[in-house]
Protein backbone atom coordinates (compact mmCIF):
# COMPACT_ATOMS: atom_id res chain seq x y z
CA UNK A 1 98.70 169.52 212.29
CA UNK A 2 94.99 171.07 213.00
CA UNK A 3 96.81 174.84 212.42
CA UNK A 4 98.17 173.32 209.14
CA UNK A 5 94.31 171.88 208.29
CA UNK A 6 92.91 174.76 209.48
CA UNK A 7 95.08 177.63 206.86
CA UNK A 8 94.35 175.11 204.34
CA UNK A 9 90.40 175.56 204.88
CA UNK A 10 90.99 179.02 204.99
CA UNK A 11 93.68 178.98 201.87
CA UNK A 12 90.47 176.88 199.98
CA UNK A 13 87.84 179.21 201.45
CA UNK A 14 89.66 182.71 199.99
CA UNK A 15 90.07 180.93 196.74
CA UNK A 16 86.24 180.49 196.55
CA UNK A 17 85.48 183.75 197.88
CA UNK A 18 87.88 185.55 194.98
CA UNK A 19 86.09 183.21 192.33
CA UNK A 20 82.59 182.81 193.16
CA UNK A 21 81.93 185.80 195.50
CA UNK A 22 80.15 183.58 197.83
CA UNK A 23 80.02 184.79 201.47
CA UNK A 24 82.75 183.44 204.03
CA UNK A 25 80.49 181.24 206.00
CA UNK A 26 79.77 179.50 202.46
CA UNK A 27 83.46 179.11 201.89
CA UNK A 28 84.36 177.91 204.82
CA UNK A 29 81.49 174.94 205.21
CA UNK A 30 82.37 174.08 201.74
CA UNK A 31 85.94 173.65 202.84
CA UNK A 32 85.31 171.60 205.63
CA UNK A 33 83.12 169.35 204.14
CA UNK A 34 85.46 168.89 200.58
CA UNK A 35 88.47 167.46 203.62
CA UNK A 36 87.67 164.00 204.20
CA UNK A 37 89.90 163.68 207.20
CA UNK A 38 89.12 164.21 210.91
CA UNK A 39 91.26 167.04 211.78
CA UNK A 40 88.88 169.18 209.52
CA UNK A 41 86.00 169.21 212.01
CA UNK A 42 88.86 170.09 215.21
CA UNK A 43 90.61 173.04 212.97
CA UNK A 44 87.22 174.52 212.07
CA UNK A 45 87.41 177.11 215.14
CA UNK A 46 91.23 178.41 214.16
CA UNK A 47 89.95 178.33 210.14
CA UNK A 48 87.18 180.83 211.18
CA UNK A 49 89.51 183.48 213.29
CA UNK A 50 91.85 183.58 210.21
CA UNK A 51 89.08 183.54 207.63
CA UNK A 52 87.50 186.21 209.50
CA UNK A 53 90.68 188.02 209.94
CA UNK A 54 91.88 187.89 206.75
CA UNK A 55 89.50 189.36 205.48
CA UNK A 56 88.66 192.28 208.08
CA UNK A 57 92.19 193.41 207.66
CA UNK A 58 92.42 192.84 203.22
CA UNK A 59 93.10 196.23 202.91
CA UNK A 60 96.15 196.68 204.98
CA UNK A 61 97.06 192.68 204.25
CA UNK A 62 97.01 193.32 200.71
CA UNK A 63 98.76 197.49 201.05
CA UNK A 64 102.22 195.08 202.99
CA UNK A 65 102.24 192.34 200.38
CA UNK A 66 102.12 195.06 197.88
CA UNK A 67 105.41 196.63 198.91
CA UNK A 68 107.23 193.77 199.05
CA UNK A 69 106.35 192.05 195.91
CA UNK A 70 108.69 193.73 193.59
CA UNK A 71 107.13 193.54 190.34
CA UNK A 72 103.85 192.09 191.07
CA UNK A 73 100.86 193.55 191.92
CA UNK A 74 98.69 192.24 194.33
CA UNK A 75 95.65 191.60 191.83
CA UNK A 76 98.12 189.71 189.55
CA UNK A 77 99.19 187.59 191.38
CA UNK A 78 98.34 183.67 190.80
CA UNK A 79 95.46 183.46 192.74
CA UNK A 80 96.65 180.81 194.93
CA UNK A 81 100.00 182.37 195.94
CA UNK A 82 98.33 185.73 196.80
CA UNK A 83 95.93 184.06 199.60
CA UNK A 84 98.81 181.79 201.10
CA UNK A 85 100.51 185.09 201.42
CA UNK A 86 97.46 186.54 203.14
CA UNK A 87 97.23 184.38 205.43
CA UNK A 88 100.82 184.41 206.58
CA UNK A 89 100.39 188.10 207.06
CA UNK A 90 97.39 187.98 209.01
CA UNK A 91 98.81 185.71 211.36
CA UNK A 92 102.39 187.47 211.70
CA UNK A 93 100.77 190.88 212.04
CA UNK A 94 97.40 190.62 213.07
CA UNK A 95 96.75 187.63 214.98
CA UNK A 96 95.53 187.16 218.79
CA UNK A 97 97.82 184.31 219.08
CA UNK A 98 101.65 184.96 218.95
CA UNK A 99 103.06 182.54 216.22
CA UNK A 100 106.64 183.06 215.70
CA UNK A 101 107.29 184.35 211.86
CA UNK A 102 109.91 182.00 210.60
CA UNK A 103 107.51 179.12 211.90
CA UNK A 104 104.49 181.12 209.54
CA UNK A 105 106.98 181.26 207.08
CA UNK A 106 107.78 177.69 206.87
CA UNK A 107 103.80 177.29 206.91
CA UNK A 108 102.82 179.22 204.04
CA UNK A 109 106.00 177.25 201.96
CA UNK A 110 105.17 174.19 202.42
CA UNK A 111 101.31 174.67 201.85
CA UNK A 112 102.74 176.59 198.78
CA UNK A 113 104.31 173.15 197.62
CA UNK A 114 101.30 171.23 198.09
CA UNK A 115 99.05 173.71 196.37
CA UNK A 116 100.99 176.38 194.34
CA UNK A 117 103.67 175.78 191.18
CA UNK A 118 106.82 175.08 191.56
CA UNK A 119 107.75 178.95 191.53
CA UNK A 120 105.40 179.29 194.41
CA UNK A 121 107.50 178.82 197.46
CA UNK A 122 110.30 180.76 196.34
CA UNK A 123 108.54 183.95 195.68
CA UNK A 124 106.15 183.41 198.84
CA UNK A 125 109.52 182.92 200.90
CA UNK A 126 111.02 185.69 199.24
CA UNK A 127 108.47 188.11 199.79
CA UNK A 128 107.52 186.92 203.69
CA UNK A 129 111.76 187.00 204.21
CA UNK A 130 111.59 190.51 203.24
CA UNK A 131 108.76 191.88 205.32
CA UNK A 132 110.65 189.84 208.78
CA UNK A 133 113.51 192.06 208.11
């Protein structure tokens, strides 16, 4: 539950650093403090990693997504969709931590059906599918 807490920080964080251009530490203590739940505080420490992560590696993250998104380019994607799928790709290729890539996969879906439209975990499933085989 704190991993799930923590990608959404990080999901909430990318969205304000796309819109506002505000710096990551910005982001993320926004973030935290906009979660009124206690878990917040306890997934700050994986939030940062994959915030910080993210978006050392946006270049490459971004060049993978792109050649798997048939149709779509990276910068038109729906905002929302485009950062759940950068986070799944940090953690599946970049990531200290091992995390098993269906069990990112089922991650990034269901934060897709919390935050995203109801296209949204479809073509994040679709596109993550395609880059595990």
């Amino acid at each position: 539950m704190i991993r799930r807490t923590a990608r959404e920080v990080v999901l909430q964080s990318l969205f304000q650093i796309d819109f506002s251009g505000c710096s990551k530490e910005q982001a993320l203590e926004a973030s935290l403090l906009a979660r009124k739940e206690p878990n917040a505080e306890k997934a700050r420490e994986y939030a940062e990693d994959v915030l910080k992560g993210v978006l050392e590696h946006l270049p490459e993250i971004d060049e993978k997504v792109g050649q798997y998104a048939i149709d779509w380019t990276v910068e038109r994607m729906p905002a929302t969709d485009r950062n759940i799928l950068r986070i799944a790709v940090f953690e599946m290729l970049f990531a200290d931590k091992n995390i098993v890539p269906n069990v990112v996969i089922n991650e990034a879906v269901e934060i897709a059906k919390k935050y995203g439209t109801d296209e949204s975990p479809r073509f994040i499933n679709g596109i993550l599918g395609k880059m595990v085989k």
